[in-house]
Protein backbone atom coordinates (compact mmCIF):
# COMPACT_ATOMS: atom_id res chain seq x y z
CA UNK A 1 18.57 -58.88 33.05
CA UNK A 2 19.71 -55.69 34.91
CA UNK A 3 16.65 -52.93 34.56
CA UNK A 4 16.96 -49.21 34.69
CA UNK A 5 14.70 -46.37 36.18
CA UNK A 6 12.13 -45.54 32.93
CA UNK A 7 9.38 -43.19 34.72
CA UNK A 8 8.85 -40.74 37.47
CA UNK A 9 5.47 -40.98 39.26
CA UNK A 10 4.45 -37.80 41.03
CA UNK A 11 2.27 -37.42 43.99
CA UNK A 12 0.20 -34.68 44.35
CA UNK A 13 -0.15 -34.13 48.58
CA UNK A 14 -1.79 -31.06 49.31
CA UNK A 15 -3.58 -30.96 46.36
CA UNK A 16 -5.96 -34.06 47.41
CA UNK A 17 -8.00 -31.41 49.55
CA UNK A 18 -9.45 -29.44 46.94
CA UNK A 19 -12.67 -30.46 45.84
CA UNK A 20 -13.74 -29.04 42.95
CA UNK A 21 -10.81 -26.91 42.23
CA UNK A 22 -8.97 -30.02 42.35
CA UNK A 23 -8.56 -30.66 38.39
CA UNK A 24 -7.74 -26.73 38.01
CA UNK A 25 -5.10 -27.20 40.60
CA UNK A 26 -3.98 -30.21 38.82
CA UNK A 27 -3.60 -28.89 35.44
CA UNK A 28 -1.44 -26.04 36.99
CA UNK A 29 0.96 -28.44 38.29
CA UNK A 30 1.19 -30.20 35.25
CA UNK A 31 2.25 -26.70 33.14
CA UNK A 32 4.51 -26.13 35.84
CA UNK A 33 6.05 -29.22 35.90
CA UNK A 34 6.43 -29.24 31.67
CA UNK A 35 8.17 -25.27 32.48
CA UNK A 36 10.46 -26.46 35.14
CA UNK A 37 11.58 -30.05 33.03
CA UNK A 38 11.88 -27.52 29.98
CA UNK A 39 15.38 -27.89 29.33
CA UNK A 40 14.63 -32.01 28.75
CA UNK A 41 12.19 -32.48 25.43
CA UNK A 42 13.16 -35.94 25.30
CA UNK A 43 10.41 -36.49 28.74
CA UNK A 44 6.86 -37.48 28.06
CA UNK A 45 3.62 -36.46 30.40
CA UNK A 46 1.08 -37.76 31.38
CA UNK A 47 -1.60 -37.15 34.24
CA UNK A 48 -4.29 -38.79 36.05
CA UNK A 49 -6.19 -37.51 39.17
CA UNK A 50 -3.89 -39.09 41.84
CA UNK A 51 -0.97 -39.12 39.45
CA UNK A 52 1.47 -37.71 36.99
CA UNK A 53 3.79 -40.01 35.13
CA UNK A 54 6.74 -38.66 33.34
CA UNK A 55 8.27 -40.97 30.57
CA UNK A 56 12.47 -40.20 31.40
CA UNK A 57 13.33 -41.90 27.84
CA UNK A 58 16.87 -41.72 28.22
CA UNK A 59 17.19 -38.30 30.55
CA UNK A 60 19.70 -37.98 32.83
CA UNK A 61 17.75 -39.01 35.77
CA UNK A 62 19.99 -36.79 39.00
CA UNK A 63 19.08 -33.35 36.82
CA UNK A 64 15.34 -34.22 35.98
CA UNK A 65 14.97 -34.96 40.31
CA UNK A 66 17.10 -31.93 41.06
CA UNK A 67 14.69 -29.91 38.79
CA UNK A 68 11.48 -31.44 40.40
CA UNK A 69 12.46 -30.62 43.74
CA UNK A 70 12.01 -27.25 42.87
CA UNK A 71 8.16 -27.60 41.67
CA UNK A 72 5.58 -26.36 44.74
CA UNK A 73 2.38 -28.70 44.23
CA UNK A 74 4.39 -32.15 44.38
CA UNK A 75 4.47 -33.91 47.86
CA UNK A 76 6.93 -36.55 46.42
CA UNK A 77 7.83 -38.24 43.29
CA UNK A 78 9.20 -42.07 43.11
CA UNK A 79 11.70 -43.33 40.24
CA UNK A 80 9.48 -46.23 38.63
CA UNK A 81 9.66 -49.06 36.65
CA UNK A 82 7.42 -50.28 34.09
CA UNK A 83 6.42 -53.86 33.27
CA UNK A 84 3.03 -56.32 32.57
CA UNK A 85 0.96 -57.01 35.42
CA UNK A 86 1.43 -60.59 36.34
CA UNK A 87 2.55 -61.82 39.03
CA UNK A 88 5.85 -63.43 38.32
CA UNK A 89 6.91 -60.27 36.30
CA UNK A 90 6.38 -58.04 38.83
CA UNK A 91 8.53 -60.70 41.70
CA UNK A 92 11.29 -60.68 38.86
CA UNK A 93 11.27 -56.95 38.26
CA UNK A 94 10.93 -55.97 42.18
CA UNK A 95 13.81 -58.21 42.64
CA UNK A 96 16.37 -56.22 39.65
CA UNK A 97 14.62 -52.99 41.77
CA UNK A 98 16.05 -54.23 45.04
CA UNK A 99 19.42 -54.46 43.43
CA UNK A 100 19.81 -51.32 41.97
CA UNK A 101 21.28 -50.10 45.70
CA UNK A 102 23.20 -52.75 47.52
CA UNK A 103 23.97 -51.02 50.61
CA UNK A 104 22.77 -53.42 53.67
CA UNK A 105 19.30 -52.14 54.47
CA UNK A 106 16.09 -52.98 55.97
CA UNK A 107 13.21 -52.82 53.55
CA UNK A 108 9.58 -53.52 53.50
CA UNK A 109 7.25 -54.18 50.64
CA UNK A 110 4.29 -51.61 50.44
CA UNK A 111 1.50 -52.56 47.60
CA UNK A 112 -1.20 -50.16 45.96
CA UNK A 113 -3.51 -52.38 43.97
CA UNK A 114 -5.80 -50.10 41.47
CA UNK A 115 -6.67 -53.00 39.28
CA UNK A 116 -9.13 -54.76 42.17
CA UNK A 117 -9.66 -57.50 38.73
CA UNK A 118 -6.28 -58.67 39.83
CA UNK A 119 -6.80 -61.96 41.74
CA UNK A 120 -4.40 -61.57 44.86
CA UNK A 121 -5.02 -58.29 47.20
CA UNK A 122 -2.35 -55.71 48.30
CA UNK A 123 -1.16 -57.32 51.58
CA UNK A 124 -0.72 -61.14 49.50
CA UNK A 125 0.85 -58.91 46.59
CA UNK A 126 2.89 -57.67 49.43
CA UNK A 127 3.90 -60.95 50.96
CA UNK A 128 4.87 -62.91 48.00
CA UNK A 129 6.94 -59.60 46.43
CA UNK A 130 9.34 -59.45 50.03
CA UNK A 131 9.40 -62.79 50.02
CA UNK A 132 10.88 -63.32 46.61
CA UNK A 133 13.68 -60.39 47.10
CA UNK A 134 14.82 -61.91 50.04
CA UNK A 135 15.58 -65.09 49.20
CA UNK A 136 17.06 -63.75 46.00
CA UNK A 137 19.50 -60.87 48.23
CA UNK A 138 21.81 -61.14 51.04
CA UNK A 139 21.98 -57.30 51.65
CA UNK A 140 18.11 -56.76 52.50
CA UNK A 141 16.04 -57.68 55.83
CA UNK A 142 12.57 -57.38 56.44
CA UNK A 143 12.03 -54.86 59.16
CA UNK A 144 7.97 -53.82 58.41
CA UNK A 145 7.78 -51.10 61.25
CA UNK A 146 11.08 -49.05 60.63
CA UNK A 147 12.15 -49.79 57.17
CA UNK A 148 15.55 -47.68 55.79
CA UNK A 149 14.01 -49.14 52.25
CA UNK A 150 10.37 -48.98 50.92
CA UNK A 151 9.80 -51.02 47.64
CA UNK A 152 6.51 -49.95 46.41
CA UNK A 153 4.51 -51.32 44.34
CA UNK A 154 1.47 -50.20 41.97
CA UNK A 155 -0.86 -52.68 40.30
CA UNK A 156 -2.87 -50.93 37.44
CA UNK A 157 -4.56 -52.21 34.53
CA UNK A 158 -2.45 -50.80 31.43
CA UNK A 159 0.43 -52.27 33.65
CA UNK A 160 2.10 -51.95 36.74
CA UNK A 161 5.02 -49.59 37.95
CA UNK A 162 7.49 -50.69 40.26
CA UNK A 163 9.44 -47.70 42.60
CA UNK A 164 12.68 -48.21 44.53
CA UNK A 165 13.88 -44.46 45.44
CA UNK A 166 11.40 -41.95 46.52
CA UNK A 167 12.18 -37.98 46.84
CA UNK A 168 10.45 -35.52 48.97
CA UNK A 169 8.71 -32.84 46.84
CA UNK A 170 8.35 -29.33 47.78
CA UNK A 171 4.99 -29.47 49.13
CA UNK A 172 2.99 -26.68 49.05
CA UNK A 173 0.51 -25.26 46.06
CA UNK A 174 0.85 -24.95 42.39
CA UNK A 175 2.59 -21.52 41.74
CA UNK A 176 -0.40 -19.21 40.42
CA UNK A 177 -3.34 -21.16 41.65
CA UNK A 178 -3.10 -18.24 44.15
CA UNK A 179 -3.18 -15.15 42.00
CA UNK A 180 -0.44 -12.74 42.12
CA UNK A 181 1.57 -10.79 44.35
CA UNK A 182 4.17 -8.23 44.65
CA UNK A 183 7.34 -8.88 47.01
CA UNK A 184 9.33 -5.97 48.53
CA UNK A 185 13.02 -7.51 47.56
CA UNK A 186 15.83 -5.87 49.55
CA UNK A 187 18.48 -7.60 49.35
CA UNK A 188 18.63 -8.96 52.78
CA UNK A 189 18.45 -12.74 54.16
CA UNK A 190 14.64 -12.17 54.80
CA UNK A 191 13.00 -11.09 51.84
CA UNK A 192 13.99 -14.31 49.43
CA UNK A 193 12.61 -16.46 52.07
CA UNK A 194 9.37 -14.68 52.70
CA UNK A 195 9.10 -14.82 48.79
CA UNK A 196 10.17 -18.34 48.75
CA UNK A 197 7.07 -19.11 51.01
CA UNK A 198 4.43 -16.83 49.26
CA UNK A 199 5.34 -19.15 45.97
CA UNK A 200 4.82 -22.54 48.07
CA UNK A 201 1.48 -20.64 48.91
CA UNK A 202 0.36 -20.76 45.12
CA UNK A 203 0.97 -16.91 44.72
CA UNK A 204 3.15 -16.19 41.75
CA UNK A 205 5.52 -13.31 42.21
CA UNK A 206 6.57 -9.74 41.15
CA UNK A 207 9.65 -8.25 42.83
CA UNK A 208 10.20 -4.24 43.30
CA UNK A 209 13.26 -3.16 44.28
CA UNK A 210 14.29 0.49 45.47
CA UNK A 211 17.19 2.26 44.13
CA UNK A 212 19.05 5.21 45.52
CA UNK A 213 21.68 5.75 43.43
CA UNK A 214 24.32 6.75 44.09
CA UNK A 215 23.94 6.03 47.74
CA UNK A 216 23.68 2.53 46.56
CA UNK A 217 25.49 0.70 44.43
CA UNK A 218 25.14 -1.62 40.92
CA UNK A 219 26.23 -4.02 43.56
CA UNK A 220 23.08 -4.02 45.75
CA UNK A 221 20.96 -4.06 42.44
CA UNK A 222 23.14 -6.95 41.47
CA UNK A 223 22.50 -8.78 44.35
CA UNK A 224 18.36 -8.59 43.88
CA UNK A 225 18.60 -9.87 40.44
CA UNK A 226 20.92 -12.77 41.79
CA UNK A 227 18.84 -13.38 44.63
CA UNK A 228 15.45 -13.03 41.86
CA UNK A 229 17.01 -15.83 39.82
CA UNK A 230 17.46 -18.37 43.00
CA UNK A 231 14.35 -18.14 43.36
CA UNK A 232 13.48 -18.02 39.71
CA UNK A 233 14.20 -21.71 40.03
CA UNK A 234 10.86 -22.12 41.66
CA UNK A 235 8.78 -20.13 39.28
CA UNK A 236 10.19 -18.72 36.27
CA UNK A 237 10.40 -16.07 34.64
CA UNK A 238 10.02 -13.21 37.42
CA UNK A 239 10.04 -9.60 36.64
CA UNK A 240 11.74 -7.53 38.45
CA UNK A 241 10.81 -3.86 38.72
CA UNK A 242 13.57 -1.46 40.17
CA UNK A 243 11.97 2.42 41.57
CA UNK A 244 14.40 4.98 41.14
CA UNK A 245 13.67 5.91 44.69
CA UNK A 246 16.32 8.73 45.07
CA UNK A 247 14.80 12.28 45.35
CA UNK A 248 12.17 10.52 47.30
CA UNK A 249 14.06 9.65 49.83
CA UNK A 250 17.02 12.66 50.12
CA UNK A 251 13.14 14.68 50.16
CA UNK A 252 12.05 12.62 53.10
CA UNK A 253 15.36 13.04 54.60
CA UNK A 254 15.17 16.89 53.68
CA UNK A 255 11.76 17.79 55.39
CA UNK A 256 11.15 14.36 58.23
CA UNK A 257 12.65 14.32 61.95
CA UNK A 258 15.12 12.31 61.97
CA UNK A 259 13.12 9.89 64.97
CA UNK A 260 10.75 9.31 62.32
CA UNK A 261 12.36 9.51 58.88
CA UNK A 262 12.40 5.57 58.96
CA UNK A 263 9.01 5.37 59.39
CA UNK A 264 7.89 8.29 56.49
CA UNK A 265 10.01 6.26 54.30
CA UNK A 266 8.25 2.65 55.02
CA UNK A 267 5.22 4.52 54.21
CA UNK A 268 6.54 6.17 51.04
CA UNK A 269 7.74 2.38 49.96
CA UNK A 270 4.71 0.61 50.72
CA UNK A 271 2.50 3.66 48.33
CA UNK A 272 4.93 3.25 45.76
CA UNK A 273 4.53 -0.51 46.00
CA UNK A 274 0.69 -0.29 45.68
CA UNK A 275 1.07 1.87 42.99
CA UNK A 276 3.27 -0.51 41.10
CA UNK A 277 1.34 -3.84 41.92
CA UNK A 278 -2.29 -2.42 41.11
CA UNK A 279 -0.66 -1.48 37.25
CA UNK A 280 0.83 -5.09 37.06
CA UNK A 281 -2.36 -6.94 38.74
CA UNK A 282 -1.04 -7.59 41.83
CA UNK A 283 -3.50 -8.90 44.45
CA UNK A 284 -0.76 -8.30 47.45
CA UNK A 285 2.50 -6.70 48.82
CA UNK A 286 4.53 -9.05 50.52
CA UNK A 287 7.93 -8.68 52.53
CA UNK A 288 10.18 -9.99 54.86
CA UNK A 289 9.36 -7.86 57.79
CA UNK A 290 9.75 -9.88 61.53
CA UNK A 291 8.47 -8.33 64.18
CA UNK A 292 10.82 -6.33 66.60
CA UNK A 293 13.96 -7.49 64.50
CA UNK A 294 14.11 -3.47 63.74
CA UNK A 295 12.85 -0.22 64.76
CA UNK A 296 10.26 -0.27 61.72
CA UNK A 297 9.24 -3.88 62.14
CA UNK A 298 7.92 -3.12 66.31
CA UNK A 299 3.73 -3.68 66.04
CA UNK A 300 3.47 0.07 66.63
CA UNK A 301 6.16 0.73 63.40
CA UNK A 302 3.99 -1.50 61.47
CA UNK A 303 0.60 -0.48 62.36
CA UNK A 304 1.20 3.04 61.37
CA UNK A 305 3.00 2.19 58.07
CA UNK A 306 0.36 0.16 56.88
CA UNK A 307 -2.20 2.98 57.47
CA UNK A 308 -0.61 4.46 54.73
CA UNK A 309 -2.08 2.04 51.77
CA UNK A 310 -5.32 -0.41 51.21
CA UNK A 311 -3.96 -2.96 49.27
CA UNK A 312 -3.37 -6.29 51.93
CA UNK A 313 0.41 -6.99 53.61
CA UNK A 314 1.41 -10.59 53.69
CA UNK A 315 4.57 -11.37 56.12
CA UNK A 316 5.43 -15.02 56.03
CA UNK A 317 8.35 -14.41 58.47
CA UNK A 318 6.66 -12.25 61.07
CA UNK A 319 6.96 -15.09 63.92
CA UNK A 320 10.17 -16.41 62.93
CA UNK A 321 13.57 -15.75 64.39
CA UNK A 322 16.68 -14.98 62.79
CA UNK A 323 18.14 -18.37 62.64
CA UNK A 324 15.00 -20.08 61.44
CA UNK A 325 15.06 -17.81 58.25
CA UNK A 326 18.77 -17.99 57.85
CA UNK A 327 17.86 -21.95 57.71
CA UNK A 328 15.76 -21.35 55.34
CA UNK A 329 18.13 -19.21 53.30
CA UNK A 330 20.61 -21.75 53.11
CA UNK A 331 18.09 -24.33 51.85
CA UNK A 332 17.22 -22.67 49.06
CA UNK A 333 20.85 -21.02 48.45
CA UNK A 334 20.36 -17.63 48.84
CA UNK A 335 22.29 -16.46 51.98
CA UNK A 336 25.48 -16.43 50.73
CA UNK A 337 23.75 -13.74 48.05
CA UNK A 338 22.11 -11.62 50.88
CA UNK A 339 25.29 -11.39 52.99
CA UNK A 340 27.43 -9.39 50.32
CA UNK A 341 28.46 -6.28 51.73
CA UNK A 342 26.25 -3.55 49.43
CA UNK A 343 23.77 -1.46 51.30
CA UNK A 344 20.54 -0.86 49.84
CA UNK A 345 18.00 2.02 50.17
CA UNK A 346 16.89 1.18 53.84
CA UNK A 347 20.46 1.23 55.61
CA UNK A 348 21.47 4.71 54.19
CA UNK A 349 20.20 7.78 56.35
CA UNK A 350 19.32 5.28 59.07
CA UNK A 351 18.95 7.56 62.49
CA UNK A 352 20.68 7.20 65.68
CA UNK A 353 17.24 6.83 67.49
CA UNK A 354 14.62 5.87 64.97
CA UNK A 355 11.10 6.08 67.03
CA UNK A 356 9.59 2.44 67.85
CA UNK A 357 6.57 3.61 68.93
CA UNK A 358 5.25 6.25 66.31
CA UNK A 359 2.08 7.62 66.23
CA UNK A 360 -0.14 8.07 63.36
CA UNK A 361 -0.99 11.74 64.24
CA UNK A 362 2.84 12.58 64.40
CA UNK A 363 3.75 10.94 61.28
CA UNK A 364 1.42 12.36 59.29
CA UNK A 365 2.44 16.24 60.41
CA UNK A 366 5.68 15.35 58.83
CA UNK A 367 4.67 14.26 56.19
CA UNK A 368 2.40 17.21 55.60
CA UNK A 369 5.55 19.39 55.19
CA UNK A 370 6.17 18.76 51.70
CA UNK A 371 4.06 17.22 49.06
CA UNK A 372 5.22 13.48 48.69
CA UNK A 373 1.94 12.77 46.39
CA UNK A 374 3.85 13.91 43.23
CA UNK A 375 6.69 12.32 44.16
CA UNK A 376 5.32 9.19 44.44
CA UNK A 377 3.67 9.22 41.64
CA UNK A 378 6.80 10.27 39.40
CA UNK A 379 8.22 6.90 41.69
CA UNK A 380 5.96 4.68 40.06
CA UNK A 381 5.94 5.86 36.52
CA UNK A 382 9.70 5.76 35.66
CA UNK A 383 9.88 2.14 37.09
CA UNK A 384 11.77 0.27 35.06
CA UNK A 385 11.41 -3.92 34.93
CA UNK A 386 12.90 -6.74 33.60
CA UNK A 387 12.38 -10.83 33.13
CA UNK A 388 14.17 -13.05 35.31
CA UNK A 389 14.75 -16.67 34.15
CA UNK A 390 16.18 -19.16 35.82
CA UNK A 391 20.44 -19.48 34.73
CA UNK A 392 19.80 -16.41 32.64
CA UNK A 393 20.18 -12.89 34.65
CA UNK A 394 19.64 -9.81 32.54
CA UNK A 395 21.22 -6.24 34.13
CA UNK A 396 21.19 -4.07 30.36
CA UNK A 397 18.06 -2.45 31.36
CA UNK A 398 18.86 -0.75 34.88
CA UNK A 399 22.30 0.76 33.44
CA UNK A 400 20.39 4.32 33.39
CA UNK A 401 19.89 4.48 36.84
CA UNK A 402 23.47 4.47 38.30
């Protein structure tokens, strides 16, 4: 009798390194793995502390894997079959496995055998499992070193589980194992990535945005809560806090040079930024700064600007070029977001010659001819925020600010 895929067995990866922190790690996974397979209450949980076992009871299996792909913590995850652990069961079932896909394949056998009461060992579990499926198939061969097919199999006492098709997970940490951070969203291709990779990190995220209306547009605000829901898929729900950044910057662009207006106005963002992420919590600032792709992004640019706060910077893309990010981008479908043609707060007032080698002692005469503290401050109290969830993008709350 023809058998269907029943269970999901996850594999935690990374995870296996922690120690003592393991089970905390663990039990994060397993609340974001409940959060992410929300949308399914028909699936039943349950973990162990090399496993996680979801019960599928009917789901439609392609959504549940596309929504575990999108889980950091899970290194991969195999579609399983359940039956009793004797031997001739688990031939028969292995063999209905094997036929789920009858595409002409190589295949191999690979046996995990927790119940060590069980008289034969892995390898003979092994051997008499590939032996069975292939004289029961004519579209399998045994090819042990290369195999396009792995038919695993897991003896355990309450029963054993039988896995055909394994997916790759997305690796990483637990989101939130990390603490939290605060990404500077802008819009751009690098940003969602650098976010994107703070989140595999364990950190859970904030986003602040910057505003300049009505230099930019509902457009380029549009685009950050698009681009805040992609990645919303990995770690929902995300709040997104938008500075009206305005008078700030037509100030800066008032009293600053224009060499170094660029600069003045990194450092304006990044006080701003600290400002909002110590009221929500927020450990970090992170953003999607490379080095040299721009005049404020040279090691000189960046030095100086980060002189003007405390709180730590993280960069995930600092080392990468511009087509490894826009790889990345595509992966996890948010470059055809970023490219839309609405400016945001950095592109407007951009000079001809913005200095890429700025001192500290020069920047900070400009900046001592007007008084920016107030400023900043009135930056980060009229911030306005707003949840994020995954499918469900709110825009009500920033209406005021166009």
């Amino acid at each position: 009798m023809a058998v269907q895929y029943e269970y999901i067995l996850i594999r935690y990866g990374e995870l296996t390194t922690k120690g003592k922190n393991r089970k905390d790690f663990i039990n994060l996974l397993f609340q974001n793995t409940k959060q992410a397979l929300k949308a399914f209450p028909e699936l039943e949980y349950r973990k162990t502390r090399d496993r996680m076992y979801i019960d599928l009871h009917g789901a439609e299996e392609e959504r549940v894997i596309a929504r575990l792909k999108t889980v950091f913590g899970i290194h991969s995850f195999s579609l399983a079959v359940k039956c009793p652990t004797d031997m001739e069961t688990i031939k028969t079932t292995a063999l209905e496995v094997a036929k789920m896909d009858e595409r002409p394949r190589t295949f191999k056998v690979e046996t995990k055998r927790s119940d060590k009461t069980f008289p034969l060992k892995s390898m003979e579990i092994s051997r008499e499992v590939a032996g069975y499926v292939l004289a029961n198939t004519t579209h399998l061969s045994v090819d042990v070193r290369k195999p396009e097919y792995v038919l695993q199999v897991e003896v355990r006492h309450d029963a054993s589980y039988l896995m055909g098709r394994t997916e790759k997970g997305a690796g990483g940490y637990p989101v939130g194992v990390a603490g939290k951070g605060l990404l500077m969203l802008s819009g751009g291709i690098d940003s969602p990535v650098a976010g994107y990779l703070t989140m595999k990190r364990g950190v859970k995220l904030e986003m602040i945005h910057f505003a300049s209306p009505p230099y930019t547009s509902e457009q380029a605000q549009q685009k950050v809560l698009d681009l805040t829901e992609k990645l919303a898929a990995y770690a929902q729900p995300i709040k997104v806090h938008t500075v009206p950044f305005t008078h700030l910057q037509t100030t800066i662009n008032q009293y600053v040079k224009s060499s170094l207006n660029m600069t003045v106005m990194r450092r304006m963002m990044y006080r701003v930024a600290e400002g909002v992420a110590r009221k929500n919590n927020c450990l970090i600032l992170t953003n999607g700064e490379s080095i040299g792709q721009v005049a404020s992004q040279t090691l000189h640019s960046m030095n100086v600007i980060n002189e003007a706060i405390s709180i730590p910077v993280i960069r995930p893309v600092a080392t990468m070029d511009k087509l490894e990010i826009i790889d990345i981008a595509k992966k996890i479908d948010t470059y055809e977001i970023s490219i839309r043609p609405f400016e945001d707060c950095c592109t407007i007032f951009t000079p001809k010659s913005p200095a890429t080698r700025p001192t500290l002692a020069d920047v900070e005469a400009e900046e001592a001819r007007f008084e920016w503290e107030p400023l900043v401050q009135k930056c980060i109290d009229e911030t306005q925020a707003v949840m994020i969830h995954y499918n469900q993008v709110e825009t009500d709350e920033f209406a005021d600010l166009f």
